[in-house]
N, C-alpha and C. Protein backbone atom coordinates (compact mmCIF):
# COMPACT_ATOMS: atom_id res chain seq x y z
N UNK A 1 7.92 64.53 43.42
CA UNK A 1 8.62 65.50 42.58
C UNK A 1 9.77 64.79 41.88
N UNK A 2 10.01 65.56 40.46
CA UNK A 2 11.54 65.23 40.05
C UNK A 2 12.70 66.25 40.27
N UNK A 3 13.95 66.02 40.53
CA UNK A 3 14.63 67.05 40.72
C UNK A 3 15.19 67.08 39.07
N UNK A 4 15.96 68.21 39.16
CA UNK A 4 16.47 68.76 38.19
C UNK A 4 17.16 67.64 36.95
N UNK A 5 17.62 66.46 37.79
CA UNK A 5 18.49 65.81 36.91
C UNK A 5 17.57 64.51 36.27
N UNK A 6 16.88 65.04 36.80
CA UNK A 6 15.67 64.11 36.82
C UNK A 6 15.05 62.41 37.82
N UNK A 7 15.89 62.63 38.73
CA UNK A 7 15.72 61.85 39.76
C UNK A 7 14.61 61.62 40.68
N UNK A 8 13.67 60.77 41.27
CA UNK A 8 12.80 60.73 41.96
C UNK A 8 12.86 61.19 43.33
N UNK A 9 12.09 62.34 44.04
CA UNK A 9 12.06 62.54 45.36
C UNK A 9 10.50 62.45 45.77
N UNK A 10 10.26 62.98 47.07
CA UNK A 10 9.17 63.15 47.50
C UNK A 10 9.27 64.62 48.32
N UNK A 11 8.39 65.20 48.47
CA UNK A 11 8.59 66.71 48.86
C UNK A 11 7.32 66.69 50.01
N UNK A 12 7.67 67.34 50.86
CA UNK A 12 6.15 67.57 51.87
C UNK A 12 5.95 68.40 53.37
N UNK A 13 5.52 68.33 54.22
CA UNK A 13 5.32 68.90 55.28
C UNK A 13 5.37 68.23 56.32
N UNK A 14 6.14 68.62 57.20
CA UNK A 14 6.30 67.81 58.55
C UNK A 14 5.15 67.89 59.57
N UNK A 15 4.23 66.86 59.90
CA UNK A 15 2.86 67.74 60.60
C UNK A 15 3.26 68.12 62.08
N UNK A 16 4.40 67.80 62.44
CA UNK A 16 4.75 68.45 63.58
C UNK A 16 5.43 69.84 64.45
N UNK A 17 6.16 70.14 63.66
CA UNK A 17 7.25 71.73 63.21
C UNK A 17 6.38 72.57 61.83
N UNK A 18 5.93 71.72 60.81
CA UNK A 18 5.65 72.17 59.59
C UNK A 18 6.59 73.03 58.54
N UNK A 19 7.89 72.19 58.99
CA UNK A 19 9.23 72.46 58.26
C UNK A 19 9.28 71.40 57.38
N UNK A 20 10.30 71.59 55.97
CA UNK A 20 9.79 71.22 54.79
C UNK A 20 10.06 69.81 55.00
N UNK A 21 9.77 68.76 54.25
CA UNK A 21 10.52 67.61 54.66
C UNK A 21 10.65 67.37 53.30
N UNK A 22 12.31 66.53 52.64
CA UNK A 22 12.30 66.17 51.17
C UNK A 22 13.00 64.82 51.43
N UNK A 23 12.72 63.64 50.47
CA UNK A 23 13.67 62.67 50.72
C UNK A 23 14.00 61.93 49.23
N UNK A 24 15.25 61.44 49.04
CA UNK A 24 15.57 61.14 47.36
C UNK A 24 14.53 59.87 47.73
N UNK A 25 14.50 59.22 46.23
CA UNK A 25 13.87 57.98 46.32
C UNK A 25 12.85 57.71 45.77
N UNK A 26 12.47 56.44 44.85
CA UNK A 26 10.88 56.29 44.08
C UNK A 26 9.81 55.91 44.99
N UNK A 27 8.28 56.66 45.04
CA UNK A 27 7.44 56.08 45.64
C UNK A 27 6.49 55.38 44.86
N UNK A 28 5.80 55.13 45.70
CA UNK A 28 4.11 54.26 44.68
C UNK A 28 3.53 56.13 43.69
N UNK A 29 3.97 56.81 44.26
CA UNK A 29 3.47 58.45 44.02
C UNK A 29 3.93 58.28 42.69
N UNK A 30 5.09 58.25 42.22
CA UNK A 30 5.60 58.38 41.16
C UNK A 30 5.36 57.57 39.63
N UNK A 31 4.57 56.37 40.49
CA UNK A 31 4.28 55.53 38.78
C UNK A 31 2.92 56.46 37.78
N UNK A 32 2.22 57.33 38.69
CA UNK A 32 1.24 57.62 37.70
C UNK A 32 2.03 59.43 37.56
N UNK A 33 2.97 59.60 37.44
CA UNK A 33 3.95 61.07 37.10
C UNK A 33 4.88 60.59 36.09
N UNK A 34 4.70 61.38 34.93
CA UNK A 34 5.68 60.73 33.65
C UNK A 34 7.30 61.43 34.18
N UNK A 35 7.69 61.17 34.01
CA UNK A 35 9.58 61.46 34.36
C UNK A 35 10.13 63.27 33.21
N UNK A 36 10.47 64.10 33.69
CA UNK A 36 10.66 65.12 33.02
C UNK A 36 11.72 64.58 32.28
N UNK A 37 12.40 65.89 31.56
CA UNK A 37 13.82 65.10 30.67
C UNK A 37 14.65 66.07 31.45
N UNK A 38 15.91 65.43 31.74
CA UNK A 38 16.93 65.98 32.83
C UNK A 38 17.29 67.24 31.64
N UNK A 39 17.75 68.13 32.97
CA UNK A 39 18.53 69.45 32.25
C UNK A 39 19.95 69.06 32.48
N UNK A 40 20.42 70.19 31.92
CA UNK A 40 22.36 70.31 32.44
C UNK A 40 22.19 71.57 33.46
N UNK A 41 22.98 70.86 34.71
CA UNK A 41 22.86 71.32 35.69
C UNK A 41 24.19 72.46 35.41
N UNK A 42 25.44 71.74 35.76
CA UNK A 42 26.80 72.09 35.68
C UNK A 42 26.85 72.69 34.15
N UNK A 43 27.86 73.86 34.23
CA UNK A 43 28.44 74.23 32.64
C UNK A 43 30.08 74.43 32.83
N UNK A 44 30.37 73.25 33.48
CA UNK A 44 31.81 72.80 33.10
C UNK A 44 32.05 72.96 31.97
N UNK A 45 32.79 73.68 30.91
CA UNK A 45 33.17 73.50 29.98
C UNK A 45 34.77 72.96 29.93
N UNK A 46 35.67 72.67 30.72
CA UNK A 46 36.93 72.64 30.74
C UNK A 46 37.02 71.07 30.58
N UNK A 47 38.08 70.40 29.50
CA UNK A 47 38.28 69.48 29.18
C UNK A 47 39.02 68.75 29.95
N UNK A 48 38.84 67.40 30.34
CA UNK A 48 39.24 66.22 31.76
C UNK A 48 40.68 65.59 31.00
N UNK A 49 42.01 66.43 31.73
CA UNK A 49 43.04 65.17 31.09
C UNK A 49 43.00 64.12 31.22
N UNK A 50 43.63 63.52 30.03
CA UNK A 50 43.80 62.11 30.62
C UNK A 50 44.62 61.62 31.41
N UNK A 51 44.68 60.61 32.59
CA UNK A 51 45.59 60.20 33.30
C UNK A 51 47.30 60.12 32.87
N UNK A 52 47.36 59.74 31.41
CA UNK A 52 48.75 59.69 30.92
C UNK A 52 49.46 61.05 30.57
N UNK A 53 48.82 62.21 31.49
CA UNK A 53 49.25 63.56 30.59
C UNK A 53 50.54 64.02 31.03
N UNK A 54 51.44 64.46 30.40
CA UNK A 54 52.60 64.80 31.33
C UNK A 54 52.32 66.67 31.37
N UNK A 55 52.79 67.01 32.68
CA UNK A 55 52.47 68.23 33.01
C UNK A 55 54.16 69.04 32.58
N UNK A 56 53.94 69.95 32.00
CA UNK A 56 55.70 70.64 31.89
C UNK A 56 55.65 72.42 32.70
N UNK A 57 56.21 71.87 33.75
CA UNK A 57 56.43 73.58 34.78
C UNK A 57 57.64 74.29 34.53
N UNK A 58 57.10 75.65 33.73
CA UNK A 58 58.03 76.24 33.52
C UNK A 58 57.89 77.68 33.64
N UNK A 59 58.60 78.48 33.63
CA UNK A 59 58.44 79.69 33.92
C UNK A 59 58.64 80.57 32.70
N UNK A 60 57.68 81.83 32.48
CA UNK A 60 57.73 82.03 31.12
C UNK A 60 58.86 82.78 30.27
N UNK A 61 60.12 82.69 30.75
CA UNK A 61 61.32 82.87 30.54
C UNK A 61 61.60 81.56 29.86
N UNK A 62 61.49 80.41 30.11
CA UNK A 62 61.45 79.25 29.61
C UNK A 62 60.41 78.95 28.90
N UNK A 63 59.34 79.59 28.00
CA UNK A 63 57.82 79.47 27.69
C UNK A 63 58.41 78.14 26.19
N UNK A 64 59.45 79.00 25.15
CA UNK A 64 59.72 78.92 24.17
C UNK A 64 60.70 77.34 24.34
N UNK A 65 61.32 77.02 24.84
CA UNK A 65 61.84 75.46 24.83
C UNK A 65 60.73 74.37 25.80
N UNK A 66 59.63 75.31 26.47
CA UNK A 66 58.75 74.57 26.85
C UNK A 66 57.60 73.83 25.98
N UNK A 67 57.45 75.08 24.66
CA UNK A 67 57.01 74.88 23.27
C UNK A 67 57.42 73.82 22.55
N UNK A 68 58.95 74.11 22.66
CA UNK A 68 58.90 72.98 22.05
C UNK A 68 59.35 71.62 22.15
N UNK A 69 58.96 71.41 23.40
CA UNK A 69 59.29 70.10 23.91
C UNK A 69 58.38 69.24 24.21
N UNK A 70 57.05 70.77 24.43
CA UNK A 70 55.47 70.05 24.21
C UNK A 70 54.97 69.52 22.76
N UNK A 71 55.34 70.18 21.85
CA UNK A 71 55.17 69.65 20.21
C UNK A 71 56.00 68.45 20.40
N UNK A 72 56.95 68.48 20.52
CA UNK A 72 57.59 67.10 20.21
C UNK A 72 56.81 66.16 21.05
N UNK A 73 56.14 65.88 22.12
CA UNK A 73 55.97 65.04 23.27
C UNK A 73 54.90 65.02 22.44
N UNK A 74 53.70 66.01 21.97
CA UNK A 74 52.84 65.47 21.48
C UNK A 74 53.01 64.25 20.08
N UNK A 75 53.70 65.39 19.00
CA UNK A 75 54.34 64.19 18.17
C UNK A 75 54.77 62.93 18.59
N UNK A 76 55.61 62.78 19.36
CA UNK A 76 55.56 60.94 19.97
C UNK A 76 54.29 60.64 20.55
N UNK A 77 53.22 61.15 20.47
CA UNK A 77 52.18 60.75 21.07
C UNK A 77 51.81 60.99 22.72
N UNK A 78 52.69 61.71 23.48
CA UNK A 78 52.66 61.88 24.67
C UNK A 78 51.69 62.89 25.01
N UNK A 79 50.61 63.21 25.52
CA UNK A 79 49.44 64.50 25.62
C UNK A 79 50.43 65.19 27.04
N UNK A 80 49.61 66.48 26.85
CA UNK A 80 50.63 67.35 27.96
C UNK A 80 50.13 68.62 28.29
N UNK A 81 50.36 69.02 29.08
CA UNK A 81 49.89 70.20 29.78
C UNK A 81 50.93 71.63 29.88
N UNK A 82 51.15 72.74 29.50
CA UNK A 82 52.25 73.62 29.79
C UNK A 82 51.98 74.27 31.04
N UNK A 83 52.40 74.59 31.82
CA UNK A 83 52.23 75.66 33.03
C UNK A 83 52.21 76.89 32.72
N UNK A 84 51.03 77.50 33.52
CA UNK A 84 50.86 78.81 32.84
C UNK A 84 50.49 79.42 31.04
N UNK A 85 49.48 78.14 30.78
CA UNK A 85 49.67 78.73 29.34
C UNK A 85 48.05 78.79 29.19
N UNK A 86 47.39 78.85 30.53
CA UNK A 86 45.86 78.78 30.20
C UNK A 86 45.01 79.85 30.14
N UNK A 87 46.12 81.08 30.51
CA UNK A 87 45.56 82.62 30.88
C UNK A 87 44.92 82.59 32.56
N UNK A 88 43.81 83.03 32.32
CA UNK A 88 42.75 83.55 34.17
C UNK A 88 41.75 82.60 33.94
N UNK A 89 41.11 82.01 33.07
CA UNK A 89 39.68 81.27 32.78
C UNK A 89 39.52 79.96 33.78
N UNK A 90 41.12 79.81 34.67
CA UNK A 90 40.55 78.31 35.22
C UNK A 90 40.34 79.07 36.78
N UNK A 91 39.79 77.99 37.33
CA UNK A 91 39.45 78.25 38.79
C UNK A 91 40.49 77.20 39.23
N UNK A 92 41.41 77.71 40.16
CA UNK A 92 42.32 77.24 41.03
C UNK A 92 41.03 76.53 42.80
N UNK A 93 40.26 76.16 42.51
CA UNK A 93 39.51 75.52 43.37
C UNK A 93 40.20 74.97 44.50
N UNK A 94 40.56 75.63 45.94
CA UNK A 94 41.19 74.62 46.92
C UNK A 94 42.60 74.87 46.55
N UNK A 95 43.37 76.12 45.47
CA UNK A 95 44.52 76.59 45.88
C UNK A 95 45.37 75.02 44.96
N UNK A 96 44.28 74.80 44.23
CA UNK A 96 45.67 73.58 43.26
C UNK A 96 44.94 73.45 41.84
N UNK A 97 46.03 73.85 40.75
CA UNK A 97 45.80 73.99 39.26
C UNK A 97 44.96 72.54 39.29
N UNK A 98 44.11 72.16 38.77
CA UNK A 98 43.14 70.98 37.85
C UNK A 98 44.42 70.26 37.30
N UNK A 99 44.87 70.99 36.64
CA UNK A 99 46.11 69.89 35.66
C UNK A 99 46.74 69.53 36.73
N UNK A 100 47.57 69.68 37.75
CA UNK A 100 48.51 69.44 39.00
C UNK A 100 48.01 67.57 39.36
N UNK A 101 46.48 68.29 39.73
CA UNK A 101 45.92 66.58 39.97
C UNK A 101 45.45 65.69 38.62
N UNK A 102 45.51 66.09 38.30
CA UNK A 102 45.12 65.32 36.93
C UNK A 102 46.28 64.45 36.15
N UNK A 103 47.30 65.20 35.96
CA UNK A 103 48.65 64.73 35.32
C UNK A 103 49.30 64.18 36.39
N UNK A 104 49.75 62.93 35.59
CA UNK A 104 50.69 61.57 36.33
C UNK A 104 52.09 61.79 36.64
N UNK A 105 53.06 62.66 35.38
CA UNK A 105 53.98 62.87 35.30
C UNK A 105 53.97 64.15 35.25
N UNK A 106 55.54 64.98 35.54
CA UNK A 106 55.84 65.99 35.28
C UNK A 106 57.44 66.76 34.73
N UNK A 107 57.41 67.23 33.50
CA UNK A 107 59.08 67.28 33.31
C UNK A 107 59.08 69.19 33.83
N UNK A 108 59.93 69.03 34.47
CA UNK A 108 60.25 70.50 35.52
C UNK A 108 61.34 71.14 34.42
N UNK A 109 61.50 72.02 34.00
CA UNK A 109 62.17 72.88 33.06
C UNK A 109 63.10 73.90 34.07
N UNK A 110 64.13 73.10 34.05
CA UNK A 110 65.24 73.52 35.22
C UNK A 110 65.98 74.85 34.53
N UNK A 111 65.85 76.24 35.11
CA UNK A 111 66.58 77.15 34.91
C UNK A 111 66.63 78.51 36.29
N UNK A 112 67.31 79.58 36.09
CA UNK A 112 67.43 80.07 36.90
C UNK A 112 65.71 80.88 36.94
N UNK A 113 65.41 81.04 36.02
CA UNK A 113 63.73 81.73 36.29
C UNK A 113 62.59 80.86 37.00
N UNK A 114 63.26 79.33 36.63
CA UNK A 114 62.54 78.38 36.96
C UNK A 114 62.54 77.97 38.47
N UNK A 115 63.53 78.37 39.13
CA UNK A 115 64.12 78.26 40.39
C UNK A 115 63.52 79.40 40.85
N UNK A 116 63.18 80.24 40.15
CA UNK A 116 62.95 81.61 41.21
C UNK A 116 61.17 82.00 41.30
N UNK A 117 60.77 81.36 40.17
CA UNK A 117 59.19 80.77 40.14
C UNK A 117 58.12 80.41 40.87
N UNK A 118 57.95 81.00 41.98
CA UNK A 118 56.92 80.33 42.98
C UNK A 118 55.84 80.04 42.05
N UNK A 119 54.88 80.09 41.47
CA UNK A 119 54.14 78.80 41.02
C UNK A 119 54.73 77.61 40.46
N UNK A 120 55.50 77.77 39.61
CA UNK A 120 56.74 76.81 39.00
C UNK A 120 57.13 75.65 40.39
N UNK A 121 57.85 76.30 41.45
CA UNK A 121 57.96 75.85 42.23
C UNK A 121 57.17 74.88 43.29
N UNK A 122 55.69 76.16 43.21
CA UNK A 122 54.44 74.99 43.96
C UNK A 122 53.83 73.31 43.16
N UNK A 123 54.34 74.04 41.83
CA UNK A 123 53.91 72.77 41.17
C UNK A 123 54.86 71.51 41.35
N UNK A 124 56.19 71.80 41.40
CA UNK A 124 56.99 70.47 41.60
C UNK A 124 56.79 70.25 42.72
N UNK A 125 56.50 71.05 43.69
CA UNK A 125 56.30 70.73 45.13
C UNK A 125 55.26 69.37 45.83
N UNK A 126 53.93 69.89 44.58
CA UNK A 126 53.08 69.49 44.79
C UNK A 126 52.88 68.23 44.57
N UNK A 127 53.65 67.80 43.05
CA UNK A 127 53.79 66.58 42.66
C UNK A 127 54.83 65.94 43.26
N UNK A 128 55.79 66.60 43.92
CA UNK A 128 56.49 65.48 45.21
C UNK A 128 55.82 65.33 46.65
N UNK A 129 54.90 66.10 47.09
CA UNK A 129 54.28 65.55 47.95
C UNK A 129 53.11 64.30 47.83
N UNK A 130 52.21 64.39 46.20
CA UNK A 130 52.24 62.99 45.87
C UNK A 130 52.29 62.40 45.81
N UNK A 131 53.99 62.30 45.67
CA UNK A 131 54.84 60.85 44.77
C UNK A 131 54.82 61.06 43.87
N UNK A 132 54.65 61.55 43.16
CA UNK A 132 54.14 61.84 41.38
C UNK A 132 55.55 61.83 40.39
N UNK A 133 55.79 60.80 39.79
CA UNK A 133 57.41 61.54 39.15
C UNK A 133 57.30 62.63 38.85
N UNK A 134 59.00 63.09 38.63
CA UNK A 134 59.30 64.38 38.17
C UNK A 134 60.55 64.34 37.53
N UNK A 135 60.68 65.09 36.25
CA UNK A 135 61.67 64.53 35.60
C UNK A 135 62.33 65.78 35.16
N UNK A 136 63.69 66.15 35.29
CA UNK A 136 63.95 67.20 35.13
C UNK A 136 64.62 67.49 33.59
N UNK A 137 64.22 68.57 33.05
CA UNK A 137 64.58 69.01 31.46
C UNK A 137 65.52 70.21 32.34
N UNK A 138 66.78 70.07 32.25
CA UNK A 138 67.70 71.13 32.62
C UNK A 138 68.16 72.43 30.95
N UNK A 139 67.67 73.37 30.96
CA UNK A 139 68.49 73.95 29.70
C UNK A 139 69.19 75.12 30.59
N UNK A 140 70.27 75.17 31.65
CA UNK A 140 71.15 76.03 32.16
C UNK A 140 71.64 75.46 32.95
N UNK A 141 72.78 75.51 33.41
CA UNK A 141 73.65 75.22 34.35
C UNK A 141 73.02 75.60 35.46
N UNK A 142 72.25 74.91 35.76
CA UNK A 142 71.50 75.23 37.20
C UNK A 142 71.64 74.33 38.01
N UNK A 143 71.90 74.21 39.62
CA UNK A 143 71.56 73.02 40.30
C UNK A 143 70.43 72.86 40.59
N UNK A 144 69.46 71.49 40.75
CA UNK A 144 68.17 71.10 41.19
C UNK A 144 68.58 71.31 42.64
N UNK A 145 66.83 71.73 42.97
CA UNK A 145 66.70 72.08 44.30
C UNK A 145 66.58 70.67 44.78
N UNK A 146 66.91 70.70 46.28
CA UNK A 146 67.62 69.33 47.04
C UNK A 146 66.33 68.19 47.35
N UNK A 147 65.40 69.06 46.96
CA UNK A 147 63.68 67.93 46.99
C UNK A 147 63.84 66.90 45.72
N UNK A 148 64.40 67.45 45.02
CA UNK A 148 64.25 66.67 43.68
C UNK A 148 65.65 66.43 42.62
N UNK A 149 66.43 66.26 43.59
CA UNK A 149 68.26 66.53 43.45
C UNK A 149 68.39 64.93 42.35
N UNK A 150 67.83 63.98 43.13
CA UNK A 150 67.75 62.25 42.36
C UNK A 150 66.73 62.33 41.26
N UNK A 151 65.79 63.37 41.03
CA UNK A 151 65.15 62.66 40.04
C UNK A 151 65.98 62.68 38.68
N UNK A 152 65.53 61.75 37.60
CA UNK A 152 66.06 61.93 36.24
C UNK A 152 66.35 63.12 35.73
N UNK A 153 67.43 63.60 35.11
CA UNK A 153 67.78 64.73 34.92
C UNK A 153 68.29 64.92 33.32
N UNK A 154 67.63 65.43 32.32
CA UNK A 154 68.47 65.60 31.08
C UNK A 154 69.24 66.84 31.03
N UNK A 155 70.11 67.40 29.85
CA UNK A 155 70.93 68.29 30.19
C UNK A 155 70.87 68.48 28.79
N UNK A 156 70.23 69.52 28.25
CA UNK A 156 69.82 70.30 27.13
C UNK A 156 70.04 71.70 26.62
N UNK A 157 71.14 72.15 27.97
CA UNK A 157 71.91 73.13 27.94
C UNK A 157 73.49 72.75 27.30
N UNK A 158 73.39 71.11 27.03
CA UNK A 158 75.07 70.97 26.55
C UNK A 158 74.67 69.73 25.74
N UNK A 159 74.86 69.53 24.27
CA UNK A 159 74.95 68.11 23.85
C UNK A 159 73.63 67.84 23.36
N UNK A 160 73.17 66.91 22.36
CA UNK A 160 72.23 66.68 21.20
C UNK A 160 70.92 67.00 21.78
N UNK A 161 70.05 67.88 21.31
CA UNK A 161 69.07 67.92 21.86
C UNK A 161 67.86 67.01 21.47
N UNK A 162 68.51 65.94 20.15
CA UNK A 162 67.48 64.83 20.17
C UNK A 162 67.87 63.46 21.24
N UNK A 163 69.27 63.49 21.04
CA UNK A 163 69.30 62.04 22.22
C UNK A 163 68.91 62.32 23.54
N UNK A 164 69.48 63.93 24.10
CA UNK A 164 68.33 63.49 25.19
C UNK A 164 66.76 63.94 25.31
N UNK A 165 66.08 64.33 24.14
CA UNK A 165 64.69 64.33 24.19
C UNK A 165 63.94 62.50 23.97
N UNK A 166 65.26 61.49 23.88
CA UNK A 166 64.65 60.49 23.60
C UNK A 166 65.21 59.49 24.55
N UNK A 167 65.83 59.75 25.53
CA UNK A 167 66.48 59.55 26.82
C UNK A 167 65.65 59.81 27.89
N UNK A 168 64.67 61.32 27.40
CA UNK A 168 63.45 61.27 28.53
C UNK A 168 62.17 60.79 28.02
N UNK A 169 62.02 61.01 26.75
CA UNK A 169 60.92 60.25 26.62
C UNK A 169 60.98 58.36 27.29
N UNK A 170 62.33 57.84 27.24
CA UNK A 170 62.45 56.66 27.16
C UNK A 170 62.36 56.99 29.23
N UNK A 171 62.69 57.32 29.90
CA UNK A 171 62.23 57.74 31.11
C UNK A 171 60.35 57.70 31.31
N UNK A 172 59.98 59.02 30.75
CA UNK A 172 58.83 59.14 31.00
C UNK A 172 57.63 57.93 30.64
N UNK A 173 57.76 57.46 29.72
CA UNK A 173 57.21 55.80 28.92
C UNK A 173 57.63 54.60 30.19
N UNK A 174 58.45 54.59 30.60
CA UNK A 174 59.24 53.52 31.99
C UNK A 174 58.98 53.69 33.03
């Protein structure tokens, strides 16, 4: 037999139990059986980040400077992920967003909604149990929670909001 993907097996009967017996693998059986044409098994349709993606967790109180910090990151060429901006369509498989493992980096969008965020929260969590950097975009006088008190920190609640969008890019690139 061929299976679905079109791979060689053998299929048959056990003469002892007469339970099924199958095993992968080409036999002498198979040279006079022409090969089917594989189907598509899977209908994954969801697109594979790339390793360089930076992930941005924010809470949707923060949606709008998360906007636009993702346009800019793309404009420098940086690809990126927003939190929470995919609707219900993904499968949280095993209790962890696809993007979480997928993305290398992550800039955490430090505010008081952002602090109070349990997914927001699972996500930085997740990428410090990792190792995964995490880089914090502060726009409020907020303190970072004490897991992630040292990481890089910009401050976009006071002072040019291009030097330090290029203070973390120059972070996130390093």
């Amino acid at each position: 037999v061929w299976t679905r993907k079109g791979m060689p097996a053998t299929r048959g009967e056990c003469p002892i139990c007469g339970g099924a017996v199958f095993r992968m693998g080409k036999t002498h059986a198979h040279d006079n059986i022409n090969r089917p044409t594989a189907i598509k098994v899977a209908s994954n349709t969801r697109a594979k980040l790339s390793q360089d993606t930076v992930y941005i967790a924010c809470s949707t109180g923060d949606m709008a400077f998360a906007e636009q910090l993702a346009d800019d990151l793309q404009k420098s060429g940086v690809a990126n992920w927003i939190h929470g901006n995919e609707g219900d369509e993904v499968n949280w498989a095993g209790g962890v967003h696809p993007a979480l493992k997928e993305c290398a980096r992550m800039v955490f969008v430090l505010s008081p909604n952002g602090l109070s965020d349990e997914t927001v929260t699972a996500a930085w969590r997740f990428f410090r149990e990792k190792r995964k950097p995490i880089i914090i975009a502060q726009v409020d006088k907020s303190a970072p929670p004490d897991d992630i008190r040292r990481s890089p920190r910009f401050d976009f609640s006071t002072g040019d909001y291009k030097v330090n969008f290029r203070q973390m890019m120059h972070a996130l690139t390093h």
